[in-house]
Protein backbone atom coordinates (compact mmCIF):
# COMPACT_ATOMS: atom_id res chain seq x y z
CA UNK A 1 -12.66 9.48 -12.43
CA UNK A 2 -16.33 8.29 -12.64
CA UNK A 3 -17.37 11.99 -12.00
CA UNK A 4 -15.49 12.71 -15.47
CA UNK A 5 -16.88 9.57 -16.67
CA UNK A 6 -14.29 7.26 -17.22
CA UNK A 7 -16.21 3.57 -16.94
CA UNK A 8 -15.21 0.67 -14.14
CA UNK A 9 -13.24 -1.60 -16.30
CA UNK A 10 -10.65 1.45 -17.31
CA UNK A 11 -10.68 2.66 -13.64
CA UNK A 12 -9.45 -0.58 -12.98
CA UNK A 13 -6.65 -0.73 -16.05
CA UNK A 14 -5.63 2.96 -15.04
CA UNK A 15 -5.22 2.15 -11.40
CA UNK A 16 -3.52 -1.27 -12.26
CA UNK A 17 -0.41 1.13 -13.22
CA UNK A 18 0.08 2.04 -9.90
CA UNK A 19 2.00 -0.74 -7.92
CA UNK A 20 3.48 -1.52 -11.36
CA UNK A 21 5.26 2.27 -11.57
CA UNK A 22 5.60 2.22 -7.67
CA UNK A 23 7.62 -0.94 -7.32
CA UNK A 24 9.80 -0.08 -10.47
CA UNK A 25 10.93 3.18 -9.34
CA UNK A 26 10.92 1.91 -5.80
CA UNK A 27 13.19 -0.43 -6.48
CA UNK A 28 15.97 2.13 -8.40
CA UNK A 29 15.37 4.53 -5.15
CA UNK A 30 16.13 1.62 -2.78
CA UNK A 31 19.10 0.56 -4.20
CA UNK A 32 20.43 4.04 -4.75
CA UNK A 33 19.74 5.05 -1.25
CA UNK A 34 21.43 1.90 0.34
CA UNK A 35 24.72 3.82 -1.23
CA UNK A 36 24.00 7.70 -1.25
CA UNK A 37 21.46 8.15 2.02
CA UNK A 38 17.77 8.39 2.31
CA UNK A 39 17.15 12.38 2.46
CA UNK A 40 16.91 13.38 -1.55
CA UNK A 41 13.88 11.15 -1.50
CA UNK A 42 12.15 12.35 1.29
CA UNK A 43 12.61 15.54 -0.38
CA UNK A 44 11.74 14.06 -4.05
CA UNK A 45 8.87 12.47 -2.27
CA UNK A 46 7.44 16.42 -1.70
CA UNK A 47 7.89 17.60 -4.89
CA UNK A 48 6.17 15.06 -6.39
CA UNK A 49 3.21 15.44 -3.76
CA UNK A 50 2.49 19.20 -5.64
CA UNK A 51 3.22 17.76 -9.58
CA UNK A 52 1.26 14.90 -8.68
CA UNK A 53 -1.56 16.82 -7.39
CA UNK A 54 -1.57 19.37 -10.38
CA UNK A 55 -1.71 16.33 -12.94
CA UNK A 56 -4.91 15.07 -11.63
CA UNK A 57 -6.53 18.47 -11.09
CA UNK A 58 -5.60 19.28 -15.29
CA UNK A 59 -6.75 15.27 -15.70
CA UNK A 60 -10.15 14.73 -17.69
CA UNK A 61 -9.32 11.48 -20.16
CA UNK A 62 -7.76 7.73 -19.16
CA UNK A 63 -4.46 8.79 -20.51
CA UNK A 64 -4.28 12.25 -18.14
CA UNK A 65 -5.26 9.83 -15.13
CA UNK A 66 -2.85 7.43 -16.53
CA UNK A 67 0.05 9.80 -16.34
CA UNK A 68 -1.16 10.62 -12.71
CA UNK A 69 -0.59 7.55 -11.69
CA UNK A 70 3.00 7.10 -13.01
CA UNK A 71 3.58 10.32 -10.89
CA UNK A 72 1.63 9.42 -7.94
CA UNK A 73 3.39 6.16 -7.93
CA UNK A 74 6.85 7.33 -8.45
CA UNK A 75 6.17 10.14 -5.76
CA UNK A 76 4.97 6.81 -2.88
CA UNK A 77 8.22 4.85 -4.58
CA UNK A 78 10.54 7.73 -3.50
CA UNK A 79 9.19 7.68 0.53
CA UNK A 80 8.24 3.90 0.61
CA UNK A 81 11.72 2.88 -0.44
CA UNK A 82 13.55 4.75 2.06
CA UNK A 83 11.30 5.10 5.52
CA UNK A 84 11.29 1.48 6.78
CA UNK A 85 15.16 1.53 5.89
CA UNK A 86 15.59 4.75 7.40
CA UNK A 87 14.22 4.31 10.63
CA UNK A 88 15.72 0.68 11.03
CA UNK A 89 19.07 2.20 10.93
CA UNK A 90 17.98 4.60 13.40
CA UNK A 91 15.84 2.88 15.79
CA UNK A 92 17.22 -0.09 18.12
CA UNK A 93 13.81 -1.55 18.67
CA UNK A 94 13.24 -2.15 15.55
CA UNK A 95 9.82 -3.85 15.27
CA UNK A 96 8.59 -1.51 17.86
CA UNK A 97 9.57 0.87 15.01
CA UNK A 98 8.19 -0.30 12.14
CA UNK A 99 5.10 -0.88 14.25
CA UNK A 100 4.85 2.75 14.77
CA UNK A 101 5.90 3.69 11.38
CA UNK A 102 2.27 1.77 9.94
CA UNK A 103 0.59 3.04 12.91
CA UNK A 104 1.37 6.99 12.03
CA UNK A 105 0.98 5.84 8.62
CA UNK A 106 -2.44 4.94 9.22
CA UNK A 107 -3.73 7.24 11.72
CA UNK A 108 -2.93 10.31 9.36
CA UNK A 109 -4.44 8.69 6.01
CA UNK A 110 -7.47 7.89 8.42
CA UNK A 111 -7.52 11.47 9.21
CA UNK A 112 -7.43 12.60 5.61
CA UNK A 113 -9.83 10.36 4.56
CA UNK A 114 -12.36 11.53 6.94
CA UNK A 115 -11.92 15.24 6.04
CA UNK A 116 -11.63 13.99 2.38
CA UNK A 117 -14.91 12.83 2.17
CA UNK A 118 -16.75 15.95 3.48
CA UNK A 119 -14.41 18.30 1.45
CA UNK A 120 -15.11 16.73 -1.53
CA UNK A 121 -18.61 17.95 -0.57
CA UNK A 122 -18.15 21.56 0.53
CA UNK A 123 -15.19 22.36 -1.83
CA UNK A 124 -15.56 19.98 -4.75
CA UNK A 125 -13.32 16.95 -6.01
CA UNK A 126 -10.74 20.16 -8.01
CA UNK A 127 -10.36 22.69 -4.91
CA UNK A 128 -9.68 19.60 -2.81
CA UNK A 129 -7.20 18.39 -4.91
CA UNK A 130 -5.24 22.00 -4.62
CA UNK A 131 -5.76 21.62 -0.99
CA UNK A 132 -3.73 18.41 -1.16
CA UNK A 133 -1.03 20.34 -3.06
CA UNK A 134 -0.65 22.84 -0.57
CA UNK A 135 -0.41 20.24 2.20
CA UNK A 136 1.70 17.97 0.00
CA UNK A 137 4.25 21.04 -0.45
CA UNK A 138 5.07 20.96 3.29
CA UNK A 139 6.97 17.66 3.18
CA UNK A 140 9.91 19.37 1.53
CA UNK A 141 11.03 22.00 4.17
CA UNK A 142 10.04 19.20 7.06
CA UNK A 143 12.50 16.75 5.01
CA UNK A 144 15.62 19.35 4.97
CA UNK A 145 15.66 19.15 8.54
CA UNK A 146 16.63 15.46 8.27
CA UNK A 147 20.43 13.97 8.74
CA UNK A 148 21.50 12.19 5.62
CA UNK A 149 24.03 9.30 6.45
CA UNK A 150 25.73 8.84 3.23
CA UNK A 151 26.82 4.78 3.14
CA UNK A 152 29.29 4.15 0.18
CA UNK A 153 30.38 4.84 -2.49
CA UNK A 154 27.62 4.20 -5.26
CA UNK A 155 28.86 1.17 -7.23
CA UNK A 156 26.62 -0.46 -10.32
CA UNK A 157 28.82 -4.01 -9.78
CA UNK A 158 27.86 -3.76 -5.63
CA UNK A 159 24.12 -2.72 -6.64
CA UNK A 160 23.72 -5.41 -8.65
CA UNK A 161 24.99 -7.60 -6.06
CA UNK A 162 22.24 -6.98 -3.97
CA UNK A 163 20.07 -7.19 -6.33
CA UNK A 164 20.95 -10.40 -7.70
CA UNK A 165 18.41 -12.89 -6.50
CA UNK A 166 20.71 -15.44 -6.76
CA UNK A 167 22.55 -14.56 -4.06
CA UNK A 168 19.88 -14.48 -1.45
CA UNK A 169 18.67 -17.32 0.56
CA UNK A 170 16.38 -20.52 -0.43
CA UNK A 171 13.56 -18.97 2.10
CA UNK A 172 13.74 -15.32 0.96
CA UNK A 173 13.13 -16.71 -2.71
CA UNK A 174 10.18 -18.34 -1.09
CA UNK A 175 9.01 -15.74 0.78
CA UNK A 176 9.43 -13.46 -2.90
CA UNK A 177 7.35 -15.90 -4.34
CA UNK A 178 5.31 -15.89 -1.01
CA UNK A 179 4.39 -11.92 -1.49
CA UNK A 180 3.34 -12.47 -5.21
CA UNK A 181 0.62 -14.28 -3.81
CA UNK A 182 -0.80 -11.94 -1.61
CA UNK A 183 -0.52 -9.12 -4.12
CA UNK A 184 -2.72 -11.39 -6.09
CA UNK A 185 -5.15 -11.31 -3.21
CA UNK A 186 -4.85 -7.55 -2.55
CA UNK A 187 -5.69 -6.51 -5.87
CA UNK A 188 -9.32 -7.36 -6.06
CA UNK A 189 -9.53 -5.43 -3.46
CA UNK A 190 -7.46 -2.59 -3.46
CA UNK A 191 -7.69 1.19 -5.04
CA UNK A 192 -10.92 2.27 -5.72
CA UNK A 193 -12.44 -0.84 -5.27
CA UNK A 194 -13.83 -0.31 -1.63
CA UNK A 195 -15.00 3.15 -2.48
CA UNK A 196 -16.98 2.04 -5.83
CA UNK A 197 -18.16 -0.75 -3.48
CA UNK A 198 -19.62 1.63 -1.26
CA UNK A 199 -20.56 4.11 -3.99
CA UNK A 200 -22.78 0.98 -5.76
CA UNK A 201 -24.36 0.52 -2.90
CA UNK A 202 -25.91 4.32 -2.42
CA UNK A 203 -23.48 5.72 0.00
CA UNK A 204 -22.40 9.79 -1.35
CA UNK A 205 -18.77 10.55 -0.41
CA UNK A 206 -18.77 11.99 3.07
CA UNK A 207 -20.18 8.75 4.12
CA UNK A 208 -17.56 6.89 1.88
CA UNK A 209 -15.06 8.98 3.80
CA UNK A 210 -16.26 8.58 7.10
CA UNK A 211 -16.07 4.27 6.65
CA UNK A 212 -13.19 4.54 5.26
CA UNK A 213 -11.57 6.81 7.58
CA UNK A 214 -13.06 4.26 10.42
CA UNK A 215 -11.16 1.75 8.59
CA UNK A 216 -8.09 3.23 8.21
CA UNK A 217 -8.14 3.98 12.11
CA UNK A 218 -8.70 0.79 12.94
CA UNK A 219 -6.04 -0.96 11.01
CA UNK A 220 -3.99 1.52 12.70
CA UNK A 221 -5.20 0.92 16.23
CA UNK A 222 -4.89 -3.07 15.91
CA UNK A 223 -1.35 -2.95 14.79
CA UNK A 224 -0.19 -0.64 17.31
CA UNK A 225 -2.12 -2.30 20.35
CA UNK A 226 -1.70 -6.53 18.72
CA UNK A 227 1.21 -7.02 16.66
CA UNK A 228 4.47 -6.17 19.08
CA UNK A 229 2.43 -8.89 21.88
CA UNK A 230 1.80 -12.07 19.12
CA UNK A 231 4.17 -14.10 17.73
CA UNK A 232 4.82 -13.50 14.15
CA UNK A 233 3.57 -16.67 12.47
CA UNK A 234 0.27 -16.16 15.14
CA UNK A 235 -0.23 -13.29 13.69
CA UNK A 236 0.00 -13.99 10.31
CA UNK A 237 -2.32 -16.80 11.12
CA UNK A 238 -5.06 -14.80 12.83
CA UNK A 239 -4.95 -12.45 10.31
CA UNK A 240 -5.45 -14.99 7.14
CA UNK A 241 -8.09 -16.78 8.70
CA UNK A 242 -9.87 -13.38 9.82
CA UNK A 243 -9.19 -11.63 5.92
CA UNK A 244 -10.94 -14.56 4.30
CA UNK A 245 -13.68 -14.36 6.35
CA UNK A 246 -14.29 -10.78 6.26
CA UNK A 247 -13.77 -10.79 2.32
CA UNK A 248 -16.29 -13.47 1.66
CA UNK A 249 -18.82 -11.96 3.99
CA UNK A 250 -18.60 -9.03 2.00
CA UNK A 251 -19.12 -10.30 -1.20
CA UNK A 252 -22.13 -11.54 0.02
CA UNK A 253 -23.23 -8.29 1.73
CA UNK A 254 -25.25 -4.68 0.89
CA UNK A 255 -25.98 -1.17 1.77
CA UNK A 256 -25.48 -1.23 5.86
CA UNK A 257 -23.94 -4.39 6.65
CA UNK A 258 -21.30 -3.64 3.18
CA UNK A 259 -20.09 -0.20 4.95
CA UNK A 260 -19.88 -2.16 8.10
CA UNK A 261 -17.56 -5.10 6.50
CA UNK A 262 -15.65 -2.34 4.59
CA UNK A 263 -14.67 -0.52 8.22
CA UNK A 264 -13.91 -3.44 10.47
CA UNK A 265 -11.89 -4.30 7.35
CA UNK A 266 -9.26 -2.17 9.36
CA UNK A 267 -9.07 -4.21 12.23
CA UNK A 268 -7.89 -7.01 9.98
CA UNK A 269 -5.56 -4.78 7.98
CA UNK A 270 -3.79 -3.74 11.10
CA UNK A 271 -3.11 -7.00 12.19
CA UNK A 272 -1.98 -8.54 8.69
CA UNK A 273 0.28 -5.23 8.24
CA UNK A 274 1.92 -6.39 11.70
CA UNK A 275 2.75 -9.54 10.42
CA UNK A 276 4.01 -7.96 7.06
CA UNK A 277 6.24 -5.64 8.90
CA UNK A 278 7.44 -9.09 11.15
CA UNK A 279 8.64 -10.86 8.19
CA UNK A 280 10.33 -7.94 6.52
CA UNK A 281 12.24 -7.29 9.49
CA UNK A 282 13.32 -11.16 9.67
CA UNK A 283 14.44 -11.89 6.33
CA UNK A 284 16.37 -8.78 5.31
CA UNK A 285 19.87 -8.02 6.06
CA UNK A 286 21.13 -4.56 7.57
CA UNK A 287 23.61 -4.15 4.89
CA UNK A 288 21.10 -4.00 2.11
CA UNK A 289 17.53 -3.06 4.14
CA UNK A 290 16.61 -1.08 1.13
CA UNK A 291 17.27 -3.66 -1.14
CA UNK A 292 15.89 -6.51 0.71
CA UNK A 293 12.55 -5.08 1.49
CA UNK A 294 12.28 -3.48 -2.06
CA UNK A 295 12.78 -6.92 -3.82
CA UNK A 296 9.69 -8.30 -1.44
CA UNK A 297 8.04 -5.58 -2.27
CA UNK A 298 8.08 -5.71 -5.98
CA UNK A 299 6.62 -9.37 -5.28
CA UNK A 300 3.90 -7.84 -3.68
CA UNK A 301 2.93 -4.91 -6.05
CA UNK A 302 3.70 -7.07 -9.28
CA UNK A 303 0.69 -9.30 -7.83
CA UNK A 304 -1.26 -6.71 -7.11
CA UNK A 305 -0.71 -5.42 -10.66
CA UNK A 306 -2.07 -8.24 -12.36
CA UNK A 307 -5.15 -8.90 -9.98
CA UNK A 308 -5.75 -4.74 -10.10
CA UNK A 309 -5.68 -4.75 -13.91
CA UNK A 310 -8.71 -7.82 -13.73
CA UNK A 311 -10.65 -5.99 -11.50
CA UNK A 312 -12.91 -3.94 -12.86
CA UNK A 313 -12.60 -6.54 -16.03
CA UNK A 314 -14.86 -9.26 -13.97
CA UNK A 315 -16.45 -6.34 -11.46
CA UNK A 316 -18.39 -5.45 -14.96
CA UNK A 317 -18.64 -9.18 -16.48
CA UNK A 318 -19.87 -10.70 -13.18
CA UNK A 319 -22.39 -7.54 -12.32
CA UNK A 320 -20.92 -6.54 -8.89
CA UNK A 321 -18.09 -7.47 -6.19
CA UNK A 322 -18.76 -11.13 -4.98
CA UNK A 323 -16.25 -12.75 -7.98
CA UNK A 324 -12.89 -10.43 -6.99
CA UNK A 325 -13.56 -10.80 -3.33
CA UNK A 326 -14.31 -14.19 -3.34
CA UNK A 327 -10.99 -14.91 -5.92
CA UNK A 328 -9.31 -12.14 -2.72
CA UNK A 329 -10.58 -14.57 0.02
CA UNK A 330 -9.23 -17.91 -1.62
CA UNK A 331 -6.03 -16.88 -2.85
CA UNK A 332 -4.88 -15.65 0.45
CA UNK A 333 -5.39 -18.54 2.24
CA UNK A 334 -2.12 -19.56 0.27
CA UNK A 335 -0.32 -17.68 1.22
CA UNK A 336 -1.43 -17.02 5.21
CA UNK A 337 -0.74 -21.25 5.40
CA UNK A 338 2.01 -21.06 3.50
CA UNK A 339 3.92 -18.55 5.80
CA UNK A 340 2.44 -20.05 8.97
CA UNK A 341 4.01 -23.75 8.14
CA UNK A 342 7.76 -21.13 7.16
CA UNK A 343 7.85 -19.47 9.72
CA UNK A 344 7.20 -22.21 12.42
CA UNK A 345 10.22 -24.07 10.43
């Protein structure tokens, strides 16, 4: 986008639409799948890994990018709302699973970051982005090898029933609540802001890649090696206390010790992701995993939405990063206590 010249403050408007679309559709595919199976969106999920792709590679104005967003975020809502479901029906240890769910997650968007950034370089932003299609286009014969275990009947009365907040518990409503909050957080920090961080501060994109690839590798390496040996509400702790600290640092940080920040970053992430996973697992029911975890989820992204959409609004007011990672920093510690004083009820 800023290669095409689209300025900071729609960057951040445009990539506000993301969680928004995500956790709408999410939320239709996780209710849908708790009745009819999980395979037609693993399958979805690769065809909309090629039309995504081909809408950004045609995309030149805010609207074009705009509309790739709706279809990258319905294409993450259609694998998103069905793996972590999937696999707990599948998996007896199921934190173990979920821990290794992240952890693959991470170590292969770590991988593609780090080739990303010296692609970009050799083959262009455009020939990179058909490179992604063609890689993209393998999830759909991978996904037709995949058992579908259709539940139910599909039923819009029993759907709604799950849905229905009111029927859930006093803590999950906090714990909805709870995940607003650190959406709010995650959104000053989130989407392109890292990489315009970095990109402000003189760094060209292989480098950009390479820290965040680092990053990315790290959150995955902390969650697989920390979060199955600490206690839940530990970890949630550590995490907090460490996310705050790391975020204000950076705020206050350029050039070398910025890229730094940015990659040990991951370390954090893979602990707080733990933690996430931890209290997903606890406060969802196996008759509605889809549901459960797509309702905390749309707490989560509708924060993020909001904080997202202000982004690049004070990144251009302010003159640079230290007012949306310092707003990060302080509105997580509200929710990292919060949880902490739930969980240990």
């Amino acid at each position: 986008m800023k290669e095409r010249n689209i300025d900071v403050v729609t960057i951040g408007l445009i990539f506000a639409s993301l969680p928004l679309i995500f956790q709408l559709t999410r939320m239709v595919f996780a209710i849908v799948s708790d009745f009819l199976g999980r395979k037609v969106f693993f399958i979805f999920n690769g065809v909309l890994n090629v039309v995504s792709g081909f809408v950004y590679y045609f995309a030149f104005t805010p609207l074009q990018f705009t509309l790739g967003k709706i279809t990258e975020g319905t294409m993450s809502a259609s694998l998103w709302a069905v793996n972590r479901a999937f696999l707990l029906e599948e998996s007896a240890k199921k934190r173990e699973t979920l821990v290794h769910l992240r952890t693959s997650a991470y170590v292969s968007t770590a991988v593609g970051s780090l080739l990303a950034g010296f692609l970009i370089v050799w083959l262009f932003y455009a020939n990179t982005l058909l490179l992604c299609i063609l890689v993209g286009s393998s999830i759909i014969p991978i996904s037709l090898l995949l058992v579908n275990r259709r539940k139910e009947r599909f039923s819009i009365k029993r759907a709604f029933q799950h849905l229905d907040i009111r029927n859930k518990e006093k803590v999950f409503k906090k714990f909805l609540l709870l995940f607003f909050i650190m959406g709010l957080s995650f959104g000053f920090k989130s989407g392109y802001v890292f990489p315009w961080f970095l990109d402000e501060n003189g760094f060209d994109a292989e480098i950009i890649g390479v820290f965040l690839g680092i990053q990315t590798l790290l959150a995955g390496l902390f969650s697989y090696m920390f979060t199955k040996k600490i206690k839940i509400e530990k970890l949630i702790l550590l995490s907090g206390v460490l996310y705050s600290l790391v975020l204000l640092l950076l705020g206050l940080s350029s050039y070398i010790m910025a890229a730094f920040l940015v990659a040990m970053y991951g370390a954090v992430d893979g602990l707080l992701s733990g933690g996430q996973e931890g209290i997903l697992l606890k406060i969802s029911k196996e008759e509605s995993y889809g549901t459960d975890i797509g309702l905390l989820m749309m707490g989560l992204h509708g924060g993020t939405t909001v904080s997202l959409a202000l982004s690049g609004f004070l990144i251009d007011l302010s003159g640079g990063f230290m007012v949306p990672f310092f707003l990060s920093a302080s509105i997580f510690v509200v929710f990292y206590v919060s949880v902490y004083l739930l969980l240990k009820e």
